[in-house]
C-alpha atoms as a PDB file:
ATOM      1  CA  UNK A   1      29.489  40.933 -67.615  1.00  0.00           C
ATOM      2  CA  UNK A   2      32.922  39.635 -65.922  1.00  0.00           C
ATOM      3  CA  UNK A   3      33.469  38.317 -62.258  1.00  0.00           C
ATOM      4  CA  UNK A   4      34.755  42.114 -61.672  1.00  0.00           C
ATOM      5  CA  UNK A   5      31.591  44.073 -62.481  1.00  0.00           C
ATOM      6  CA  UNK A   6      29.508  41.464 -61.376  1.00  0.00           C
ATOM      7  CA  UNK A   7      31.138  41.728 -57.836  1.00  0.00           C
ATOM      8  CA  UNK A   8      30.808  45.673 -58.059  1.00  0.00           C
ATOM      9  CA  UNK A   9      27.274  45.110 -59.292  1.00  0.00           C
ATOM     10  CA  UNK A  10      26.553  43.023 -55.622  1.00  0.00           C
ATOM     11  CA  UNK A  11      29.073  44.301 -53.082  1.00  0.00           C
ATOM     12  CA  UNK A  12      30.407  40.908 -52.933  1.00  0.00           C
ATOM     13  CA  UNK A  13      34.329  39.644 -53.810  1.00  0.00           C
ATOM     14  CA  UNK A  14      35.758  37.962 -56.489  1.00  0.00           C
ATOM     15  CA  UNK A  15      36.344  35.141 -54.280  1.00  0.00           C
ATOM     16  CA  UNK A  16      33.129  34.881 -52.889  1.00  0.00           C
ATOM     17  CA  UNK A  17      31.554  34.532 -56.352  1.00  0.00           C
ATOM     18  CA  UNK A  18      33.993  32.152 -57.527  1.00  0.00           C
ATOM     19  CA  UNK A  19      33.130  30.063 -54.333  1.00  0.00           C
ATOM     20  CA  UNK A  20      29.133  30.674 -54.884  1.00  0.00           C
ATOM     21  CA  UNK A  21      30.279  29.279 -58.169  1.00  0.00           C
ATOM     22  CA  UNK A  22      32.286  26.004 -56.758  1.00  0.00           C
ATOM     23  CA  UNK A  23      29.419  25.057 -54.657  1.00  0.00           C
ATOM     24  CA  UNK A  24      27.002  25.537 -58.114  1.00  0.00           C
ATOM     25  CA  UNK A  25      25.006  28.679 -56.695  1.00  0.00           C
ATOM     26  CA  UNK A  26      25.958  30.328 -59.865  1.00  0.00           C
ATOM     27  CA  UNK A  27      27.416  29.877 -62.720  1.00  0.00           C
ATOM     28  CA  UNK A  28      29.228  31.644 -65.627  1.00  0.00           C
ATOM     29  CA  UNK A  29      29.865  30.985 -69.153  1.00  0.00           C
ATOM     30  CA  UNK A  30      33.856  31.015 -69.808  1.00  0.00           C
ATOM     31  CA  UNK A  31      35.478  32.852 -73.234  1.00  0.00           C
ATOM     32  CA  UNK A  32      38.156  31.351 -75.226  1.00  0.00           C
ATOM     33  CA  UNK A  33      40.700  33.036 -72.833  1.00  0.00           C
ATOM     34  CA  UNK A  34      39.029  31.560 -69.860  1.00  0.00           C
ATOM     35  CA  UNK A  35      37.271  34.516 -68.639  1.00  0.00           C
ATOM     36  CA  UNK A  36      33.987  34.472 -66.619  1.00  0.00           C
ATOM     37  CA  UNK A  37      31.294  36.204 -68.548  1.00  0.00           C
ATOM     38  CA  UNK A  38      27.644  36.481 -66.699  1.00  0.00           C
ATOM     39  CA  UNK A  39      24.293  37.551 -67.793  1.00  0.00           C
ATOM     40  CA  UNK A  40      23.009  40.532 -66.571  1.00  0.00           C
ATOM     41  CA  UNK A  41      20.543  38.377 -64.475  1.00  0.00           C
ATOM     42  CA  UNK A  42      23.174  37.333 -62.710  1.00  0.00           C
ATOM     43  CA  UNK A  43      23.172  39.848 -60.167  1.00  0.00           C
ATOM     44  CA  UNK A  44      19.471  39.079 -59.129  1.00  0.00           C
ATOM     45  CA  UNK A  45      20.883  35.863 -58.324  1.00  0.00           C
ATOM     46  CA  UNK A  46      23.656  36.348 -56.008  1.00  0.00           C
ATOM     47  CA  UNK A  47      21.371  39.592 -54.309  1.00  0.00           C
ATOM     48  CA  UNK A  48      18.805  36.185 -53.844  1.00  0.00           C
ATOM     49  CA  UNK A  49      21.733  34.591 -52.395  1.00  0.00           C
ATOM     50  CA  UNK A  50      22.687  37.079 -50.258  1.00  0.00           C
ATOM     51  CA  UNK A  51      19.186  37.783 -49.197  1.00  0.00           C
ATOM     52  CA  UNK A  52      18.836  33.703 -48.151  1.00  0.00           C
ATOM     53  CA  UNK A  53      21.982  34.073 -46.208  1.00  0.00           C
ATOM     54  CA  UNK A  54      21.131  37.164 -43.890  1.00  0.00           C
ATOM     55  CA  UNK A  55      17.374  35.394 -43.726  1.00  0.00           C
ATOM     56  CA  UNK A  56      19.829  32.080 -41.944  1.00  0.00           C
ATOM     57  CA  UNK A  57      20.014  29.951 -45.372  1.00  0.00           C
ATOM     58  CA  UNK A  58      23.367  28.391 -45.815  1.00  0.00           C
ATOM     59  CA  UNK A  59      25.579  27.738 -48.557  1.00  0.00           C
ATOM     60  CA  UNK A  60      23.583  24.384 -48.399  1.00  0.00           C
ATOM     61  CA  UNK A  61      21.146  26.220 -50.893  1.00  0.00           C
ATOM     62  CA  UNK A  62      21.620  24.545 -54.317  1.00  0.00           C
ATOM     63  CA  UNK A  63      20.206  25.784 -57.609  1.00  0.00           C
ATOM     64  CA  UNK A  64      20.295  23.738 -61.217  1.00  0.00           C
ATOM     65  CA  UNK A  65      22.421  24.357 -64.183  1.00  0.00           C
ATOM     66  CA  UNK A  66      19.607  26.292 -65.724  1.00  0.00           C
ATOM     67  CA  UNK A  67      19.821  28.967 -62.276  1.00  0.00           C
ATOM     68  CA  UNK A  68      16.224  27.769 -60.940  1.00  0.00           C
ATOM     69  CA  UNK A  69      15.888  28.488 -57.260  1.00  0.00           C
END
């Protein structure tokens, strides 16, 4: 899926998942023409994320390449 129908998928931005994805919270594999393409499991993820934030967790919350909590 692309950065738009992931953020319709969470109720979060564009921006907000590119910066989940600067900080390494996420990450997305990128097409020939530089597009962000996600897997569908994805948007367990960032609702994880999102979950950890409202819960107090900061942005401080790191997961590996392979998107283990």
């Amino acid at each position: 899926m692309r950065i738009g129908e992931l953020a319709q998928a969470t109720a979060v931005s564009r921006d907000t998942l590119r910066f989940y994805e600067e900080r390494g919270l996420i990450a997305a594999q990128r097409s020939a023409n530089g597009y962000r393409h996600y897997p569908a499991e994805m948007v367990q993820l960032v609702q994880f994320i999102k979950t950890a934030q409202r819960l107090g967790f900061s942005h401080a919350l790191q997961v590996d390449a392979d998107g283990q909590h």
